[in-house]
N, C-alpha and C. Protein backbone atom coordinates (compact mmCIF):
# COMPACT_ATOMS: atom_id res chain seq x y z
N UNK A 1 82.90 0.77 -22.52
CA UNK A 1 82.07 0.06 -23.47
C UNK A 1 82.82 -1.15 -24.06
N UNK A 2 84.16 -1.20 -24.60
CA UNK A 2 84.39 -1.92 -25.04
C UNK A 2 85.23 -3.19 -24.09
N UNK A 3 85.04 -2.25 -22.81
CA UNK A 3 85.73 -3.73 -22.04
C UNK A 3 83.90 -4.63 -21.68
N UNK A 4 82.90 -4.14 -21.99
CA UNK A 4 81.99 -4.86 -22.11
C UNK A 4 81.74 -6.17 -23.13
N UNK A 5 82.59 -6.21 -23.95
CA UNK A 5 82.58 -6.73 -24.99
C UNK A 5 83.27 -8.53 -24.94
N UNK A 6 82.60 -9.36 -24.54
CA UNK A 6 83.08 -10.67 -24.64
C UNK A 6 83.43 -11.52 -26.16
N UNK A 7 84.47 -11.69 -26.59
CA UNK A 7 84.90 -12.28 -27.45
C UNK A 7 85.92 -13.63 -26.53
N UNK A 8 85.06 -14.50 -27.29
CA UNK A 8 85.53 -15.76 -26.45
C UNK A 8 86.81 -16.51 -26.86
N UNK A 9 87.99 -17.15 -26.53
CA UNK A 9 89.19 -17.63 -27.17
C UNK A 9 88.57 -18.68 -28.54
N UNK A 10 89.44 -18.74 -29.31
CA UNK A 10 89.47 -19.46 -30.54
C UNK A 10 90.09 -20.95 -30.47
N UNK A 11 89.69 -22.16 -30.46
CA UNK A 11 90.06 -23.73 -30.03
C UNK A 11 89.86 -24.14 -31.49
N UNK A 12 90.80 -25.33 -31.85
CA UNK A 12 90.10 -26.17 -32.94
C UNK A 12 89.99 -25.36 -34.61
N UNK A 13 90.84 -24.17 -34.80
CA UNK A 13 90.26 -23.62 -35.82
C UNK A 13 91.91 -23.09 -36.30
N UNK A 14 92.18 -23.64 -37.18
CA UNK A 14 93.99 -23.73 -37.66
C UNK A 14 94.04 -23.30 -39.36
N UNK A 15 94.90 -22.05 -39.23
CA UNK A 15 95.71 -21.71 -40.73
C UNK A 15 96.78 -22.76 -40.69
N UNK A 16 96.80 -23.38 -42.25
CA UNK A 16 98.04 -23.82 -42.80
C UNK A 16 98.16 -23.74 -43.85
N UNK A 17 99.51 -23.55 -44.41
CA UNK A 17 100.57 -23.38 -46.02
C UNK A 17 100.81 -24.61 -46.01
N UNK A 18 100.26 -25.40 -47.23
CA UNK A 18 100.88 -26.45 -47.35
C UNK A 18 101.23 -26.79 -48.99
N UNK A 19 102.23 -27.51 -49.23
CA UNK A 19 103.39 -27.46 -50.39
C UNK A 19 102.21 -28.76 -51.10
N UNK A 20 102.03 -28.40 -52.10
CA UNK A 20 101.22 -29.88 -53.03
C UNK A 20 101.35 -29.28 -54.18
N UNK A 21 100.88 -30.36 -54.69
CA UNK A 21 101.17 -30.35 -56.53
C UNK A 21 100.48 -30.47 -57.17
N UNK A 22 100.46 -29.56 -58.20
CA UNK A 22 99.14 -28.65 -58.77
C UNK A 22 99.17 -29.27 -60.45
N UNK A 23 98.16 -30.05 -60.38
CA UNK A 23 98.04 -31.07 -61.68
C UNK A 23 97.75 -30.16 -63.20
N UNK A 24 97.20 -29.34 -63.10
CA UNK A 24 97.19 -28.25 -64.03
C UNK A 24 98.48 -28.22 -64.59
N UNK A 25 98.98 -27.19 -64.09
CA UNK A 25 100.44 -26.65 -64.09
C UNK A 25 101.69 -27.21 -63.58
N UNK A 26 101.56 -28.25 -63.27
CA UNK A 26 102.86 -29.40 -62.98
C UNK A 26 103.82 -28.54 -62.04
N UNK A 27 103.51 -27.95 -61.37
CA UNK A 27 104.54 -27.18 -60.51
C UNK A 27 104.07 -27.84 -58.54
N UNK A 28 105.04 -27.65 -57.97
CA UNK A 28 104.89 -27.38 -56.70
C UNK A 28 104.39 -25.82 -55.71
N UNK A 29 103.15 -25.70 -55.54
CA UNK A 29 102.82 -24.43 -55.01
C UNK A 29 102.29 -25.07 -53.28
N UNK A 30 102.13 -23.50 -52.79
CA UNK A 30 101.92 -23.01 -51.24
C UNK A 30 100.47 -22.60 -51.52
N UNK A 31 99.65 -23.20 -50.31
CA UNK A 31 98.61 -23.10 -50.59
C UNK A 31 97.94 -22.94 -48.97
N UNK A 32 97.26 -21.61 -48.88
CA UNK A 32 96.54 -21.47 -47.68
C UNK A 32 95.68 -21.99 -47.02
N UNK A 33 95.32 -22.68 -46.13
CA UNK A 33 93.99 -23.23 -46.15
C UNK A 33 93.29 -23.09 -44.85
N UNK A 34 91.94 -23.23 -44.32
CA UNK A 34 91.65 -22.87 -42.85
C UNK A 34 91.40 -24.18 -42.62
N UNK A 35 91.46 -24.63 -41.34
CA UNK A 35 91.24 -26.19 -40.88
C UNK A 35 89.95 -25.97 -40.24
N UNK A 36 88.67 -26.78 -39.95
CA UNK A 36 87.54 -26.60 -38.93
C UNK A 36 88.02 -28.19 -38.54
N UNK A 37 88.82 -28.23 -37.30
CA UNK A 37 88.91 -29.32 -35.99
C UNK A 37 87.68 -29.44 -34.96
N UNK A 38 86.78 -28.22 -35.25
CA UNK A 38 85.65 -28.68 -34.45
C UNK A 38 84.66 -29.34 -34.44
N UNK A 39 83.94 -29.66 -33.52
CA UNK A 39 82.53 -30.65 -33.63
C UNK A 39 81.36 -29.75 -34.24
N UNK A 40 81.80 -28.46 -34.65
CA UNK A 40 80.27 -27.73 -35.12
C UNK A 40 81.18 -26.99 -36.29
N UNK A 41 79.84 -26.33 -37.38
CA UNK A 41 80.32 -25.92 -38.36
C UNK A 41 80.44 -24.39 -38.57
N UNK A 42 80.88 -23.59 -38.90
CA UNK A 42 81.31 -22.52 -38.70
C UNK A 42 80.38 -21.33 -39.65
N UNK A 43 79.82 -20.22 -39.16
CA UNK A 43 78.91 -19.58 -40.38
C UNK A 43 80.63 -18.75 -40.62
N UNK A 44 79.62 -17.89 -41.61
CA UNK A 44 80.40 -16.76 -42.33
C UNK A 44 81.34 -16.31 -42.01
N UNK A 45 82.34 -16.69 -42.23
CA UNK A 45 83.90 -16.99 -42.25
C UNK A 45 84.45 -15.77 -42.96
N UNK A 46 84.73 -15.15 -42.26
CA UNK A 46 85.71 -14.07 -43.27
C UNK A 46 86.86 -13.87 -42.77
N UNK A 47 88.00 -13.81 -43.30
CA UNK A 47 89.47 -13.78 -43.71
C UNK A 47 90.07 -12.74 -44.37
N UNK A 48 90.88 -12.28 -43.54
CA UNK A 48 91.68 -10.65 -44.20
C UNK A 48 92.69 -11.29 -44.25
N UNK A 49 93.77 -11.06 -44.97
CA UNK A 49 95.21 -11.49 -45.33
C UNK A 49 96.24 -10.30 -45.82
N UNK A 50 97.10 -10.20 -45.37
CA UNK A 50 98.06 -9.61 -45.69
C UNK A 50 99.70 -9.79 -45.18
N UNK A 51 100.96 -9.27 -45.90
CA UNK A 51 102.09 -9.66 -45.37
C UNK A 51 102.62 -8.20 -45.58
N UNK A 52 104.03 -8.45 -44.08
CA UNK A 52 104.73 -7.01 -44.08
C UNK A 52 105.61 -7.39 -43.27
N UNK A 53 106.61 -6.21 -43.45
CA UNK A 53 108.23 -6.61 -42.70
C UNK A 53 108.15 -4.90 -42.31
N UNK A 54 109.55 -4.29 -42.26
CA UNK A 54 109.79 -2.95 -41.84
C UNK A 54 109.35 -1.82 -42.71
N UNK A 55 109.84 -2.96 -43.97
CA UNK A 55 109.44 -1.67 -45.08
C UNK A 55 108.87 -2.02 -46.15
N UNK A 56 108.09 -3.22 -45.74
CA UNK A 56 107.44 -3.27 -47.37
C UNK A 56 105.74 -3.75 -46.51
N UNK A 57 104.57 -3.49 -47.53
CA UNK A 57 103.28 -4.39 -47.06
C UNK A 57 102.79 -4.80 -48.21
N UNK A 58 101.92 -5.69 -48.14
CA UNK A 58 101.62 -6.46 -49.72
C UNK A 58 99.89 -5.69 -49.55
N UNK A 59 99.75 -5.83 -50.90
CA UNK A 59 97.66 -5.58 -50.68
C UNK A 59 97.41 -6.36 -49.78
N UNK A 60 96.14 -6.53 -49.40
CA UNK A 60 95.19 -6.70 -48.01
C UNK A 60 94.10 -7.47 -49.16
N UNK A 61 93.75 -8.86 -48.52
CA UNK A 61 92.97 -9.77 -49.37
C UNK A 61 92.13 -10.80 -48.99
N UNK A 62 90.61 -10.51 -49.14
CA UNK A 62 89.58 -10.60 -48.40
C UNK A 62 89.24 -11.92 -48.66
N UNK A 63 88.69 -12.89 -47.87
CA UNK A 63 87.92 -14.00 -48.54
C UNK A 63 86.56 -14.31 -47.15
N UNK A 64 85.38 -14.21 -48.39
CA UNK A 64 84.39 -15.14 -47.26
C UNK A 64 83.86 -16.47 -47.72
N UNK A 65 83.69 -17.38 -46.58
CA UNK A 65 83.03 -18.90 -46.39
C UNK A 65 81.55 -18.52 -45.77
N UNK A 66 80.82 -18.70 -46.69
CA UNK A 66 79.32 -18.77 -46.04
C UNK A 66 79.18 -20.00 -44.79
N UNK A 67 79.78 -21.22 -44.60
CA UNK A 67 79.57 -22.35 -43.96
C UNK A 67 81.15 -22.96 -44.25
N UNK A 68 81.64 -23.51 -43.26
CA UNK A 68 82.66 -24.16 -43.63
C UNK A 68 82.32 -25.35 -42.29
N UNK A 69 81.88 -26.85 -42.57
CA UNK A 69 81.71 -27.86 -42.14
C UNK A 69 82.21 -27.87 -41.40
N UNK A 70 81.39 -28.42 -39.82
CA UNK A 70 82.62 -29.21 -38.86
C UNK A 70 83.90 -30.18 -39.88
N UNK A 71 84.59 -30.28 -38.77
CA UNK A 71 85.84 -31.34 -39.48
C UNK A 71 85.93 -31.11 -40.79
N UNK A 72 86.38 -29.99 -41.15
CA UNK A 72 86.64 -29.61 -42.81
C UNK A 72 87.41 -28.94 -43.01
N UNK A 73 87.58 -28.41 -44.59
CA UNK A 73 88.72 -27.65 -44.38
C UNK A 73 88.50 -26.87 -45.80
N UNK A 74 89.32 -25.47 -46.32
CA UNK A 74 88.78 -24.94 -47.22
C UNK A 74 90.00 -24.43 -47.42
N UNK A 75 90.26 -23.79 -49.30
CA UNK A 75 91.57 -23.26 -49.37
C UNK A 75 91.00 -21.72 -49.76
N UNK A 76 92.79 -21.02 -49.29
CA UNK A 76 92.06 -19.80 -49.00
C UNK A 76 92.51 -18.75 -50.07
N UNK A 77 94.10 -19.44 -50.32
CA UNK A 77 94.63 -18.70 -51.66
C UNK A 77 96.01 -19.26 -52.01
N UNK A 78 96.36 -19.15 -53.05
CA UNK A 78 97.30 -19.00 -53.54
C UNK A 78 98.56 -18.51 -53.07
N UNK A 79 99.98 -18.85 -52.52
CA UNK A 79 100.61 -18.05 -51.79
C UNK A 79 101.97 -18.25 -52.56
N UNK A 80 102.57 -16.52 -53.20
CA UNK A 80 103.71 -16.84 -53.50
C UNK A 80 105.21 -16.89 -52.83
N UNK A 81 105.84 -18.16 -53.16
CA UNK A 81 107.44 -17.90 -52.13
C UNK A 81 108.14 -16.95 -52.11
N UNK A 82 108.07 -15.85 -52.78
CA UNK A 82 108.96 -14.22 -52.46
C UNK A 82 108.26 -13.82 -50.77
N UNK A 83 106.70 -14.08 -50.86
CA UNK A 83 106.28 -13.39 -49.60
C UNK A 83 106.41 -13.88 -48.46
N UNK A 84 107.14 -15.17 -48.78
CA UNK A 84 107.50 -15.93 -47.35
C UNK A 84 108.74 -15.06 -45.93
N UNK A 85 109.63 -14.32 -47.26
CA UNK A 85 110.54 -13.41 -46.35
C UNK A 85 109.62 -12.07 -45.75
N UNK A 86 108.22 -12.20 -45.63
CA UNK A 86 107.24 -11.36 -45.10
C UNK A 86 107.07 -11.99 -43.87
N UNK A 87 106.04 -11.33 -42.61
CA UNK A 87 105.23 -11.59 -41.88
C UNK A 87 104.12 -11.85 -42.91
N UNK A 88 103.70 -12.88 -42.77
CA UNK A 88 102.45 -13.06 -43.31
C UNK A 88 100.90 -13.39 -42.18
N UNK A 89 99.90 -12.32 -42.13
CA UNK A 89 98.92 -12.73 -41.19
C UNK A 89 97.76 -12.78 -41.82
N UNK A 90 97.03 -13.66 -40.84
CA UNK A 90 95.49 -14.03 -41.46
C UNK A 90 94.69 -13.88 -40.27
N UNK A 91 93.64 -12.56 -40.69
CA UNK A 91 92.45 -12.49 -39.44
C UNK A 91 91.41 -13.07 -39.76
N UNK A 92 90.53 -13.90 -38.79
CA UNK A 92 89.78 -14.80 -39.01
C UNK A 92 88.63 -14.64 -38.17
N UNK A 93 87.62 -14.04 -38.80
CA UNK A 93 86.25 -13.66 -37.80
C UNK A 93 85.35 -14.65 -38.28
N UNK A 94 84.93 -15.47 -37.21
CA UNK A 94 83.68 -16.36 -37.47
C UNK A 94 82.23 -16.58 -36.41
N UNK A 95 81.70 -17.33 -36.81
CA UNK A 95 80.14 -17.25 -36.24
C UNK A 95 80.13 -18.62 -35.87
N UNK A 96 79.78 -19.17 -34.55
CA UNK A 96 79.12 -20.52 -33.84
C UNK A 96 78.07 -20.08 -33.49
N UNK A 97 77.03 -20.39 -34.10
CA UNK A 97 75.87 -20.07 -33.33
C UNK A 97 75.45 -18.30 -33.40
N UNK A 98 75.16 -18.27 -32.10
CA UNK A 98 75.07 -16.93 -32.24
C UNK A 98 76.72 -15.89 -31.41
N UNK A 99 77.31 -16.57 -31.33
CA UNK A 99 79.01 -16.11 -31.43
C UNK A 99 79.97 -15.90 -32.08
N UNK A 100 80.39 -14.51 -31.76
CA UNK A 100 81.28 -14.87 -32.65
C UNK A 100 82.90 -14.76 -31.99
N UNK A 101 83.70 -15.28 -32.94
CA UNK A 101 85.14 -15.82 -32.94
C UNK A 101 85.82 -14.66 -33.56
N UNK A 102 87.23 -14.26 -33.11
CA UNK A 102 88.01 -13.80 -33.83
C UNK A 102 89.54 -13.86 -33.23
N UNK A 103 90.31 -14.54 -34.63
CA UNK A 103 91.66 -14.80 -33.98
C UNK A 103 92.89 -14.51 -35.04
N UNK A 104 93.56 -13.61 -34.71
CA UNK A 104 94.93 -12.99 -35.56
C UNK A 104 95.88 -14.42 -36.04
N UNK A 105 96.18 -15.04 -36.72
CA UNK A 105 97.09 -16.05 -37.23
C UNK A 105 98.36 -15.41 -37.52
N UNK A 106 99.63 -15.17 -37.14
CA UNK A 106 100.85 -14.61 -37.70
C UNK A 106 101.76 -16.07 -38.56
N UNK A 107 102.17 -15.92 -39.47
CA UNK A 107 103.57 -16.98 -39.61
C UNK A 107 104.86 -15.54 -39.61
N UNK A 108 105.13 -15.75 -39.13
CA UNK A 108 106.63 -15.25 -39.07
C UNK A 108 107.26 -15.39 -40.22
N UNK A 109 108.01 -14.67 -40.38
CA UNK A 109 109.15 -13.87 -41.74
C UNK A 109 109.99 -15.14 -41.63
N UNK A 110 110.45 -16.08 -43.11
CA UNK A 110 111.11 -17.61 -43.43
C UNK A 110 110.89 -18.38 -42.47
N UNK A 111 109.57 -18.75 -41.43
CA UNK A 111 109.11 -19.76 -41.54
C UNK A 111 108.45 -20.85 -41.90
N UNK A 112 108.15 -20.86 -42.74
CA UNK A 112 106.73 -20.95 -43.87
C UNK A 112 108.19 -21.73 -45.22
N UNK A 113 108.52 -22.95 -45.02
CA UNK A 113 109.54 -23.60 -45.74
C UNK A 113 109.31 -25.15 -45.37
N UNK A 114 109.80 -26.27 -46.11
CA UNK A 114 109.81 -27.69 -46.58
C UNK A 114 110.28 -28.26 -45.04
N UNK A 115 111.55 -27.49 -44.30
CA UNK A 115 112.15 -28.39 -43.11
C UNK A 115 110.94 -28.38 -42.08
N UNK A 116 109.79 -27.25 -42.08
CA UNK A 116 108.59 -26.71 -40.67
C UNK A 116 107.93 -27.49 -41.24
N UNK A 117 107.53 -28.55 -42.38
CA UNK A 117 106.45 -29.24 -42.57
C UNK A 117 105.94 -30.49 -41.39
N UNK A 118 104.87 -29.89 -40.83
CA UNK A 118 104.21 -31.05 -39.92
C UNK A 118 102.83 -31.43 -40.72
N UNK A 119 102.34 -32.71 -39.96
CA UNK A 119 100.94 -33.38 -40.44
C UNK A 119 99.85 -32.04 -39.86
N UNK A 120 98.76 -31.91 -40.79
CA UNK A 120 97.70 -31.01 -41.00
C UNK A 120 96.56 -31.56 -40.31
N UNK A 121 95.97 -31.52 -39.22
CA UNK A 121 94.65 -32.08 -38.92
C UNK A 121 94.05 -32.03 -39.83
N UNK A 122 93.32 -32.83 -40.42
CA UNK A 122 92.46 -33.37 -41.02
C UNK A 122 92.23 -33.28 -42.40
N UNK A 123 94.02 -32.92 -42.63
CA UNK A 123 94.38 -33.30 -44.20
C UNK A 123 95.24 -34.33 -44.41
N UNK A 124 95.38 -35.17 -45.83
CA UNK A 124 96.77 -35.60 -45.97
C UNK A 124 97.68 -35.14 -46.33
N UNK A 125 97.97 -34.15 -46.10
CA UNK A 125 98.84 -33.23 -47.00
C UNK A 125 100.14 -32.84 -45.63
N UNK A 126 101.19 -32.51 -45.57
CA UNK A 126 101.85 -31.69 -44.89
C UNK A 126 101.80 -30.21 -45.23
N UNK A 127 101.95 -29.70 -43.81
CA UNK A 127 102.36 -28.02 -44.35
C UNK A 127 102.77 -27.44 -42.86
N UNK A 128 102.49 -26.16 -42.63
CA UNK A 128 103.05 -25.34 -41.94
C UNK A 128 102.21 -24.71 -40.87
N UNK A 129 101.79 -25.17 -40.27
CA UNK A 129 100.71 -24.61 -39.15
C UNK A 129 100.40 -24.05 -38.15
N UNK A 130 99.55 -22.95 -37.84
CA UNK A 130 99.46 -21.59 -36.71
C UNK A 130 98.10 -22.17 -36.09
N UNK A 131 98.32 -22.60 -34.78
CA UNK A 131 97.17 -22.63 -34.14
C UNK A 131 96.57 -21.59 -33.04
């Protein structure tokens, strides 16, 4: 049954941490965000998050996007720098049409730092990115 099951690869659809500055609170924070690089817009977006190493796991933390625009982009949370010495992953189930998408995002344990900053499709911002 379940090798019946077509789930098609994931193109065009990118987690990134990126370092900006948070006018509120005058600080420098990490900030999650999903990229849509595609030509169509994405339904109901849901996002599980969590981080873990050998011996520790953080809570498990849900977010849904009813629509998230072609060529857009949305933030997903708040991310603090203690959890960077985590695996940090983000599962990402979405809808094209009548398909759907689903693709595991890992950053790896201290990668997620100022020297890995590359340009963000279709932000100005730098950050840290899992395609």
């Amino acid at each position: 049954m379940k090798k019946d099951i077509h789930i098609p690869k994931v193109e065009g659809v990118y987690i990134a941490i990126v370092n900006e500055y948070n006018d509120i609170y005058q600080t420098q924070d990490w900030n999650a965000y999903i990229v849509n690089d595609k030509e169509v817009d994405l339904d109901t977006v849901i996002i599980v998050t969590s981080g873990y190493s050998e011996s520790k796991t953080t809570s498990v933390f849900r977010k849904k996007i009813d629509k998230l625009p072609k060529k857009s982009y949305a933030k997903i949370e708040l991310i603090q720098e203690e959890l960077f010495a985590l695996n940090n992953q983000f599962k990402v189930t979405f809808f094209e049409g009548n398909t759907m998408f689903d693709k595991t995002y890992t950053f790896r344990k201290n990668t997620i730092n100022l020297k890995a900053l590359q340009p963000v499709p279709l932000m100005k911002e730098r950050g840290v990115v899992v395609k």
